[in-house]
N, C-alpha and C. Protein backbone atom coordinates (compact mmCIF):
# COMPACT_ATOMS: atom_id res chain seq x y z
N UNK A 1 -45.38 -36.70 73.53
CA UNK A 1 -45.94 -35.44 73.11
C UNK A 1 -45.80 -35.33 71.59
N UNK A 2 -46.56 -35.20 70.93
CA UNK A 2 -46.66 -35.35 69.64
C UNK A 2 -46.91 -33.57 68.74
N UNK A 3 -45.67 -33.29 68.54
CA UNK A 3 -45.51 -32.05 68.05
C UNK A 3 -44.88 -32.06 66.61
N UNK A 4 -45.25 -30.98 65.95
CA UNK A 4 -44.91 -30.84 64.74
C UNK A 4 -43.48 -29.50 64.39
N UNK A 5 -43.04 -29.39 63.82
CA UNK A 5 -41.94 -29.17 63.33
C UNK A 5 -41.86 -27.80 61.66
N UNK A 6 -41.24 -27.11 61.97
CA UNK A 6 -41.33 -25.88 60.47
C UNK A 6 -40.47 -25.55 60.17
N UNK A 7 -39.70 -25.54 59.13
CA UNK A 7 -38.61 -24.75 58.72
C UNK A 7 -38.30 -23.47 58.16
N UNK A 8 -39.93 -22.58 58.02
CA UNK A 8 -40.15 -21.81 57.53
C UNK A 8 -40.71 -20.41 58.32
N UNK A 9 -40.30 -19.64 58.12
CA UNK A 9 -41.14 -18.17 58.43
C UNK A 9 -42.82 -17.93 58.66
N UNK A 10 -43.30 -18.85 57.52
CA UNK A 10 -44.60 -17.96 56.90
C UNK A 10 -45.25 -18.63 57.81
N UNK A 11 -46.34 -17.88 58.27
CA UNK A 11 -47.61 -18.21 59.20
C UNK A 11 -47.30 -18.31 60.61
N UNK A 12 -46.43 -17.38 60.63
CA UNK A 12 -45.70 -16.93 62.37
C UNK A 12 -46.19 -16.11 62.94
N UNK A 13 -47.12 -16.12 64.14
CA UNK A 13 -47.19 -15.18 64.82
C UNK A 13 -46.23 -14.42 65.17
N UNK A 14 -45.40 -13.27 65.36
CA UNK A 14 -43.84 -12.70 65.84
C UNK A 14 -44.40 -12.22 66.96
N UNK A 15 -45.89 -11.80 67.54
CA UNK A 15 -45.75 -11.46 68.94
C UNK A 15 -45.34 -12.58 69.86
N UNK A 16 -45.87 -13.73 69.27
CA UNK A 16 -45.84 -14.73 70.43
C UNK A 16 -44.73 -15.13 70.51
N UNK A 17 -43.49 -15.08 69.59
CA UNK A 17 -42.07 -15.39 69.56
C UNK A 17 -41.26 -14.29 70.54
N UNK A 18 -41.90 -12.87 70.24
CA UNK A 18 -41.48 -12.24 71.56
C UNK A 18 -42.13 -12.18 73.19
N UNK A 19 -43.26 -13.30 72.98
CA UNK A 19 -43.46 -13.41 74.17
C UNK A 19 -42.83 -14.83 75.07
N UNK A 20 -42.70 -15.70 74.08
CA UNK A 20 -41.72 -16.85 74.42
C UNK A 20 -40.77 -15.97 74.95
N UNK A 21 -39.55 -15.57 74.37
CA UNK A 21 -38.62 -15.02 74.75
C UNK A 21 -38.74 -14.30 76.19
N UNK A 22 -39.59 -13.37 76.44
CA UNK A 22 -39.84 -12.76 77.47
C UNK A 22 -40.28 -13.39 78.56
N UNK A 23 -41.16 -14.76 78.63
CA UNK A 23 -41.34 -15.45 79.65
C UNK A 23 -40.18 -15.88 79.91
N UNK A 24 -39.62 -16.77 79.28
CA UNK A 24 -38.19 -17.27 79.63
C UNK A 24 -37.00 -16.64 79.87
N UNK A 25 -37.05 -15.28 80.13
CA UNK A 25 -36.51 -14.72 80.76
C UNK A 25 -34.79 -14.16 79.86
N UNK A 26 -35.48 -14.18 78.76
CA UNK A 26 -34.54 -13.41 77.65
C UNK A 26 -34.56 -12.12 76.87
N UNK A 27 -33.41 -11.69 76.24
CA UNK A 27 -33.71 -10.49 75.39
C UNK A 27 -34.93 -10.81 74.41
N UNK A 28 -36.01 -9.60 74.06
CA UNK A 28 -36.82 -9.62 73.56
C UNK A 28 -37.43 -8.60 72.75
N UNK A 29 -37.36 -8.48 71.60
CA UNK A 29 -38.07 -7.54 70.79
C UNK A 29 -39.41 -7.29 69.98
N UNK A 30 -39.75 -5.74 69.86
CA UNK A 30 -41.03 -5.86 68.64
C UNK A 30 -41.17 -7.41 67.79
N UNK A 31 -42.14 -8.13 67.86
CA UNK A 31 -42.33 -8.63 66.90
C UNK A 31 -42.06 -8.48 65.57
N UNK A 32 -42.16 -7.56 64.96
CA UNK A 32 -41.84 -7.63 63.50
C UNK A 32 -40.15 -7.34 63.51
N UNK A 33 -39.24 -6.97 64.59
CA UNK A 33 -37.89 -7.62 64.55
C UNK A 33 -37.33 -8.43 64.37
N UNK A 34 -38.27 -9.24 65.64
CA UNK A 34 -38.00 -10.51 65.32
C UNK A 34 -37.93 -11.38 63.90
N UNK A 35 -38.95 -11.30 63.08
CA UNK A 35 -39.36 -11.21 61.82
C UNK A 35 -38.54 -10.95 60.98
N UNK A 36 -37.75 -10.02 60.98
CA UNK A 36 -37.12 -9.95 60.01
C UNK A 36 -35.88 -10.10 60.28
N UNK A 37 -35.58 -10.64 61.90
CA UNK A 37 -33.85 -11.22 62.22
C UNK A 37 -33.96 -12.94 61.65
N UNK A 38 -35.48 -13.12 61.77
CA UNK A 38 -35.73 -14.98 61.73
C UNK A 38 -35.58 -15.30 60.14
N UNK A 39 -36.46 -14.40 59.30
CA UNK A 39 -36.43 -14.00 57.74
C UNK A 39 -34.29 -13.94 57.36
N UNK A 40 -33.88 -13.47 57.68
CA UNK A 40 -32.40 -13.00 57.07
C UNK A 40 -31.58 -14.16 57.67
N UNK A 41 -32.03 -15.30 58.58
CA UNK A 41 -31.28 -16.13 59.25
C UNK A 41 -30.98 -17.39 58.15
N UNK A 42 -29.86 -18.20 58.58
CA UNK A 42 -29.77 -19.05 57.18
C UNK A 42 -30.64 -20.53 57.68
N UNK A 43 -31.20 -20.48 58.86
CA UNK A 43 -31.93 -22.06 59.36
C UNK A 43 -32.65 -21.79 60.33
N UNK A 44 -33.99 -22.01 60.15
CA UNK A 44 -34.83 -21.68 61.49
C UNK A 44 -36.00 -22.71 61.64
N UNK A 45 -36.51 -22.99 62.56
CA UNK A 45 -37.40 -24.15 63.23
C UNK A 45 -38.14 -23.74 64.32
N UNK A 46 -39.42 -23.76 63.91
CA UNK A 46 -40.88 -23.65 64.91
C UNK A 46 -41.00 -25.18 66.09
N UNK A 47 -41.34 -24.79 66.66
CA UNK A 47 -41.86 -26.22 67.19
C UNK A 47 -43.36 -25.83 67.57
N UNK A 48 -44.38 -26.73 66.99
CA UNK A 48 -45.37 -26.44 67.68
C UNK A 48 -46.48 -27.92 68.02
N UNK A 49 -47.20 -27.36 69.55
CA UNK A 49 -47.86 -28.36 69.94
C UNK A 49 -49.03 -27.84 69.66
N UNK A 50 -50.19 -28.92 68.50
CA UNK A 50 -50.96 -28.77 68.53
C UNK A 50 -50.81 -27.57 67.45
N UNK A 51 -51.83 -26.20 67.68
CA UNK A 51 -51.44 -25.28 66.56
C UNK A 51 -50.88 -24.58 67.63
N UNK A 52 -50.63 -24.36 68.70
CA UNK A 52 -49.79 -23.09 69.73
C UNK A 52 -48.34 -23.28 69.67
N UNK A 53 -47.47 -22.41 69.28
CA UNK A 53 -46.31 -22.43 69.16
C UNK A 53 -45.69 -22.37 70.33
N UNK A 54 -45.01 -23.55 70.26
CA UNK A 54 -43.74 -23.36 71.78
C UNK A 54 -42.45 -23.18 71.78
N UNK A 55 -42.00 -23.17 71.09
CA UNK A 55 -40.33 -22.79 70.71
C UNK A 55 -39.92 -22.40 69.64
N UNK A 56 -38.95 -22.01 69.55
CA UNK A 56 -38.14 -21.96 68.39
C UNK A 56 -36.41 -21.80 68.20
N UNK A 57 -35.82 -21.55 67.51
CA UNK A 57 -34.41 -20.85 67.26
C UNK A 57 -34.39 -20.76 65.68
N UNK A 58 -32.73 -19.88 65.59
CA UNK A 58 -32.17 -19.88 64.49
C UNK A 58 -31.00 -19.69 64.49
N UNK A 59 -30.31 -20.38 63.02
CA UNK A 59 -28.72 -20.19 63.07
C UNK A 59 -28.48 -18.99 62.18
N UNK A 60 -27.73 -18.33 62.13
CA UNK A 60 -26.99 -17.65 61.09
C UNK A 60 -25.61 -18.26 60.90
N UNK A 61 -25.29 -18.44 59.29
CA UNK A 61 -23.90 -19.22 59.08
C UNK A 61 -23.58 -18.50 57.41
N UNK A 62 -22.18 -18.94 57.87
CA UNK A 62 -21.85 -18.44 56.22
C UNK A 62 -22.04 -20.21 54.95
N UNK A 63 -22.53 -20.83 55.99
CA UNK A 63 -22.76 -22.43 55.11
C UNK A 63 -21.67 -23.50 54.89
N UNK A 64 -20.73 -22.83 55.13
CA UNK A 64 -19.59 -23.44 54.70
C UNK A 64 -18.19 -24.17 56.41
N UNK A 65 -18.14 -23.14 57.16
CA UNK A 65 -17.31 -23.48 58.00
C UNK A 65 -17.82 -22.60 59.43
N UNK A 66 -18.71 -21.77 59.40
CA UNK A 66 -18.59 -21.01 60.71
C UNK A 66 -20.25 -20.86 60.80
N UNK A 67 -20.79 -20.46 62.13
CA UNK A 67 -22.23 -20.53 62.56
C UNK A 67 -22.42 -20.22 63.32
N UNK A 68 -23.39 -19.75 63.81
CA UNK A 68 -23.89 -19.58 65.89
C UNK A 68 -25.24 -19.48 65.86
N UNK A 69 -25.62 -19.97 66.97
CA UNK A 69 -26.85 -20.28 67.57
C UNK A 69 -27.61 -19.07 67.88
N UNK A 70 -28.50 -18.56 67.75
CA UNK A 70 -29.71 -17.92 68.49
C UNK A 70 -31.31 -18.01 69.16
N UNK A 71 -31.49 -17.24 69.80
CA UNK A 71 -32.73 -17.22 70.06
C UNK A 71 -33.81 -18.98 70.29
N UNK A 72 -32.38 -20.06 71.26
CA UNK A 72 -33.31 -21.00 70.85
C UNK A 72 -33.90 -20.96 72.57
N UNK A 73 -35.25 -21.13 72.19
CA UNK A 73 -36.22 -20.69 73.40
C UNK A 73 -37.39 -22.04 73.20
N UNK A 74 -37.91 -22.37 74.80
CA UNK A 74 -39.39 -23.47 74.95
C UNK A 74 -39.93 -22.59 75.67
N UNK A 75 -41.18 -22.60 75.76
CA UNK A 75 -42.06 -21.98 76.61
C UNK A 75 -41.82 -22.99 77.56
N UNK A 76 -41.36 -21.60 79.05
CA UNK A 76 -41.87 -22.72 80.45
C UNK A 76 -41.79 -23.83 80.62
N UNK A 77 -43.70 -23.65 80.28
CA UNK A 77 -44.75 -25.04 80.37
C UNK A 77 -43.88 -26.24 80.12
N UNK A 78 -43.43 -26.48 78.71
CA UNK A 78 -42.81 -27.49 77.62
C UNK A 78 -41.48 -27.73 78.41
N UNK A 79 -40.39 -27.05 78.93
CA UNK A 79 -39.34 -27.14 79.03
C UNK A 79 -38.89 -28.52 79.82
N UNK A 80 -38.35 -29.15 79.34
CA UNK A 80 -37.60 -30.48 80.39
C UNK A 80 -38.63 -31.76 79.38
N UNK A 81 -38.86 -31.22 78.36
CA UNK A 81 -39.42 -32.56 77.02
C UNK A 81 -38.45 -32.60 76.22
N UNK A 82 -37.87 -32.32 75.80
CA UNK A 82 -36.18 -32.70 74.79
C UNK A 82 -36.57 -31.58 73.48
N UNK A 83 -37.66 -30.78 73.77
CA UNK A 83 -37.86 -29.67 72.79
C UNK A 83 -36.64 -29.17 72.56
N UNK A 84 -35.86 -28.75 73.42
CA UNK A 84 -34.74 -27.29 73.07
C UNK A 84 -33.90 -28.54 72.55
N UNK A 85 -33.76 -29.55 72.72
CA UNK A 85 -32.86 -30.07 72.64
C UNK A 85 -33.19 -31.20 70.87
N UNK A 86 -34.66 -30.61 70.54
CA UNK A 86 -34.46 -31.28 69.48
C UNK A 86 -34.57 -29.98 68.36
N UNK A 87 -34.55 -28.71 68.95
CA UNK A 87 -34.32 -27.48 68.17
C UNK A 87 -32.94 -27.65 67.83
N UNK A 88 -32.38 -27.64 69.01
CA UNK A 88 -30.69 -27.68 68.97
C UNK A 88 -30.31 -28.59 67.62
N UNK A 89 -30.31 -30.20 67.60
CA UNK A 89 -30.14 -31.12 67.17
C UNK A 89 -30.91 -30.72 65.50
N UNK A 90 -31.92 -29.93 65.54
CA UNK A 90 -31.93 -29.61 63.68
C UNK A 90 -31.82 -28.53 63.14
N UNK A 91 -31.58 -27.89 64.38
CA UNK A 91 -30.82 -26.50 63.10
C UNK A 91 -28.48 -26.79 62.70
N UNK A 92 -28.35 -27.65 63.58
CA UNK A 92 -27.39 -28.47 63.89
C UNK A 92 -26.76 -29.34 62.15
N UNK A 93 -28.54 -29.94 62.14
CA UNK A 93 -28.19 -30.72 60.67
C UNK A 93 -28.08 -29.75 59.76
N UNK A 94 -28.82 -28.66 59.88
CA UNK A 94 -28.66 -27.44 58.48
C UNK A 94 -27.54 -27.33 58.58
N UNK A 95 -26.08 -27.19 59.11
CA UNK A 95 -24.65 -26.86 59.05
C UNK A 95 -23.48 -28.11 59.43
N UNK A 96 -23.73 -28.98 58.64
CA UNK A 96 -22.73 -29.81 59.02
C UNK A 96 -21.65 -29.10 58.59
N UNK A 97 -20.16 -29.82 59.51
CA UNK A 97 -19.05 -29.12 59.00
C UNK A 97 -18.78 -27.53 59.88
N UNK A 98 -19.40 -26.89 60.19
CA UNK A 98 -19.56 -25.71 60.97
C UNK A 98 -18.73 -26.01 62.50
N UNK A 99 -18.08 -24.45 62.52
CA UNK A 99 -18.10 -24.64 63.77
C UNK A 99 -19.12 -23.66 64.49
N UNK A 100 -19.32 -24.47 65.79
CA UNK A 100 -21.06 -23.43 65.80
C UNK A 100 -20.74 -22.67 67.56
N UNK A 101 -21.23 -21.94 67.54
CA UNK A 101 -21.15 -20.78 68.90
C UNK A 101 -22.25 -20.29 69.05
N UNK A 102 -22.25 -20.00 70.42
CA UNK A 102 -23.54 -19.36 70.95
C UNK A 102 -23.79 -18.53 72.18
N UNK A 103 -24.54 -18.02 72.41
CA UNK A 103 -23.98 -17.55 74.38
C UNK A 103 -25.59 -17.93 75.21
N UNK A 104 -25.02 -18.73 76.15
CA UNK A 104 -26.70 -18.80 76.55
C UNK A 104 -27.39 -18.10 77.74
N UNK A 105 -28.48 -18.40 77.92
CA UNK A 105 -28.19 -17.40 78.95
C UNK A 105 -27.96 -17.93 80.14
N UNK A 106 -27.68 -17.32 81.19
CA UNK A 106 -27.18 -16.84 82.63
C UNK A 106 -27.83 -18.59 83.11
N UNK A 107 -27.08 -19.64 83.67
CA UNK A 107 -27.70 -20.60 83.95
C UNK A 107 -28.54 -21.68 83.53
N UNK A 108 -28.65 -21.51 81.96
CA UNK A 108 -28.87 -22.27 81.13
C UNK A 108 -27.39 -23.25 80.27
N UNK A 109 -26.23 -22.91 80.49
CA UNK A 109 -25.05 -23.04 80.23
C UNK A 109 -24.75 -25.11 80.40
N UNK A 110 -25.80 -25.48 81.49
CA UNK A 110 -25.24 -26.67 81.88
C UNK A 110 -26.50 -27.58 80.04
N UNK A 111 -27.54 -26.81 79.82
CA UNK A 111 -28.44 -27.71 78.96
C UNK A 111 -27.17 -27.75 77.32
N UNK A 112 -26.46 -26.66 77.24
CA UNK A 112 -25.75 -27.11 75.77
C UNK A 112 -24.62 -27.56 76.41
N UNK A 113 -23.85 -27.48 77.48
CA UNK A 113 -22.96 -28.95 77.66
C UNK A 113 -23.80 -30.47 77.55
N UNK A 114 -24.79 -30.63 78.21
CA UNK A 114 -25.21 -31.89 77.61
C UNK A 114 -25.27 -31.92 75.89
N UNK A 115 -25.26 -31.02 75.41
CA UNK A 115 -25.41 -31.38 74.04
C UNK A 115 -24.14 -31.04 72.98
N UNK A 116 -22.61 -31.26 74.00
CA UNK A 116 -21.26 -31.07 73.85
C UNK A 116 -20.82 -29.85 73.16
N UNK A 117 -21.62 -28.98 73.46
CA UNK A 117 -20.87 -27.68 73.42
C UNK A 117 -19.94 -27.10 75.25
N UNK A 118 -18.75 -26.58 74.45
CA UNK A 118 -18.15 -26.45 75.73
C UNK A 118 -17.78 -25.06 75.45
N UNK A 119 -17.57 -24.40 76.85
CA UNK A 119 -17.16 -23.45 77.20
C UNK A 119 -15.94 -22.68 76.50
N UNK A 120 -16.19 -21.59 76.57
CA UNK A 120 -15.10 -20.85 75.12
C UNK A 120 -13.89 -19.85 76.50
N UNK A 121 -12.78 -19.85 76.37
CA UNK A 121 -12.18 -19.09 77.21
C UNK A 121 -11.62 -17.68 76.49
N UNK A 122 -11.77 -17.87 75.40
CA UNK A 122 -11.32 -16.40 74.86
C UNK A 122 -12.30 -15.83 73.72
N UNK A 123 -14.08 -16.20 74.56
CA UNK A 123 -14.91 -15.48 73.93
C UNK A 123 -14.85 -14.09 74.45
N UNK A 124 -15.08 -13.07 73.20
CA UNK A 124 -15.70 -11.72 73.88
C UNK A 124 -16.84 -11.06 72.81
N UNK A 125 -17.63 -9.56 73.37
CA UNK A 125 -18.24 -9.34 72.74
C UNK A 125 -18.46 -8.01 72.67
N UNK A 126 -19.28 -7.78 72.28
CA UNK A 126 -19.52 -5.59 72.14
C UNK A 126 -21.25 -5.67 72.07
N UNK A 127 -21.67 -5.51 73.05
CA UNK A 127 -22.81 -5.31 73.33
C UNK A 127 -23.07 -3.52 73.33
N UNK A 128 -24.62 -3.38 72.83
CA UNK A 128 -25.32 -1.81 72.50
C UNK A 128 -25.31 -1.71 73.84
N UNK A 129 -25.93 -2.63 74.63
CA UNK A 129 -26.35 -2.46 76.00
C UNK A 129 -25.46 -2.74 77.22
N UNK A 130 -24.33 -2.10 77.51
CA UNK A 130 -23.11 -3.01 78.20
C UNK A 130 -23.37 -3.38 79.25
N UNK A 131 -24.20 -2.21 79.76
CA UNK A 131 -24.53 -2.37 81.76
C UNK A 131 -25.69 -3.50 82.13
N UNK A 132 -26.39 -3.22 80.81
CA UNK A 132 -27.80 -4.39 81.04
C UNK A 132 -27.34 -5.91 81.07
N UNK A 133 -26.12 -5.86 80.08
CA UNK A 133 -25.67 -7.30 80.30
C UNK A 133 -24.87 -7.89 80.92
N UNK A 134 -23.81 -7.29 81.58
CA UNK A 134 -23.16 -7.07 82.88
C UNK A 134 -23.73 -7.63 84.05
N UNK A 135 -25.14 -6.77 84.07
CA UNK A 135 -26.20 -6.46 85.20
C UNK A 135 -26.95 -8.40 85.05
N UNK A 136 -27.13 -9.04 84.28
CA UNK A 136 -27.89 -9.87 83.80
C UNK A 136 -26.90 -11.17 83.40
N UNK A 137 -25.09 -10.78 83.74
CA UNK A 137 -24.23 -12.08 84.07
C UNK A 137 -23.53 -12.17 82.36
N UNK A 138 -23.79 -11.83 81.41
CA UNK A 138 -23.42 -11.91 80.13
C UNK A 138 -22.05 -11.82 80.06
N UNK A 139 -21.30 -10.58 80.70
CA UNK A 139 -20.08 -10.19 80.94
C UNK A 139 -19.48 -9.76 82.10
N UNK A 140 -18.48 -9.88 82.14
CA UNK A 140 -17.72 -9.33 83.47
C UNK A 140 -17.70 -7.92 83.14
């Protein structure tokens, strides 16, 4: 599959980034949120086949020692081609040295152990939405 690769913001559709998200069965916002969470992030990567965009993520890091993962999403269709897994692998190179965290979602947990992230026992968090994520496996 011969796909191309972006490191940049500009010439992003943001609906279709919240519609990735929403097929795949994740949190999802206005487009122009998105936009300006992807804009303020310190590493971000398009993947696209052809000109239709199928994935993406981003890291936020302070550059130096600490980082975490977001929003890395394939459409569906694409999923089980090594896409997420070659999102993973270059927003990865933007932070060498980092230690990097992430939360994935609900059953997706076994795709970043293949890619040796392991399980955190004294993660926690403060979610706006407590019951929705509760409701959706995030937290006990």
């Amino acid at each position: 599959m011969d796909i191309t690769l972006r490191h940049s913001c500009s010439g992003i559709n943001w609906n279709c980034v919240s519609e990735i998200l929403k097929n795949g069965g994740m949190s999802y916002f206005d487009g122009e949120v998105h936009r300006k969470a992807f804009e303020n992030s310190y590493a971000v990567i398009f993947v696209f086949f052809e000109d239709t965009l199928i994935g993406f993520g981003r890291v936020i890091s302070d550059g130096t020692y600490q980082a975490a993962l977001y929003d890395v999403a394939v459409s569906p269709e694409y999923q089980g081609k090594s896409i997420g897994t070659t999102i993973v692998n270059q927003l990865l190179e933007k932070i060498p040295g980092c230690n990097v965290i992430l939360y994935a979602s609900p059953k997706k947990e076994h795709f970043y152990e293949t890619l040796n992230f392991r399980r955190m026992k004294t993660g926690m968090a403060l979610f706006l939405d407590r019951e929705t994520m509760s409701s959706r496996g995030f937290t006990e």
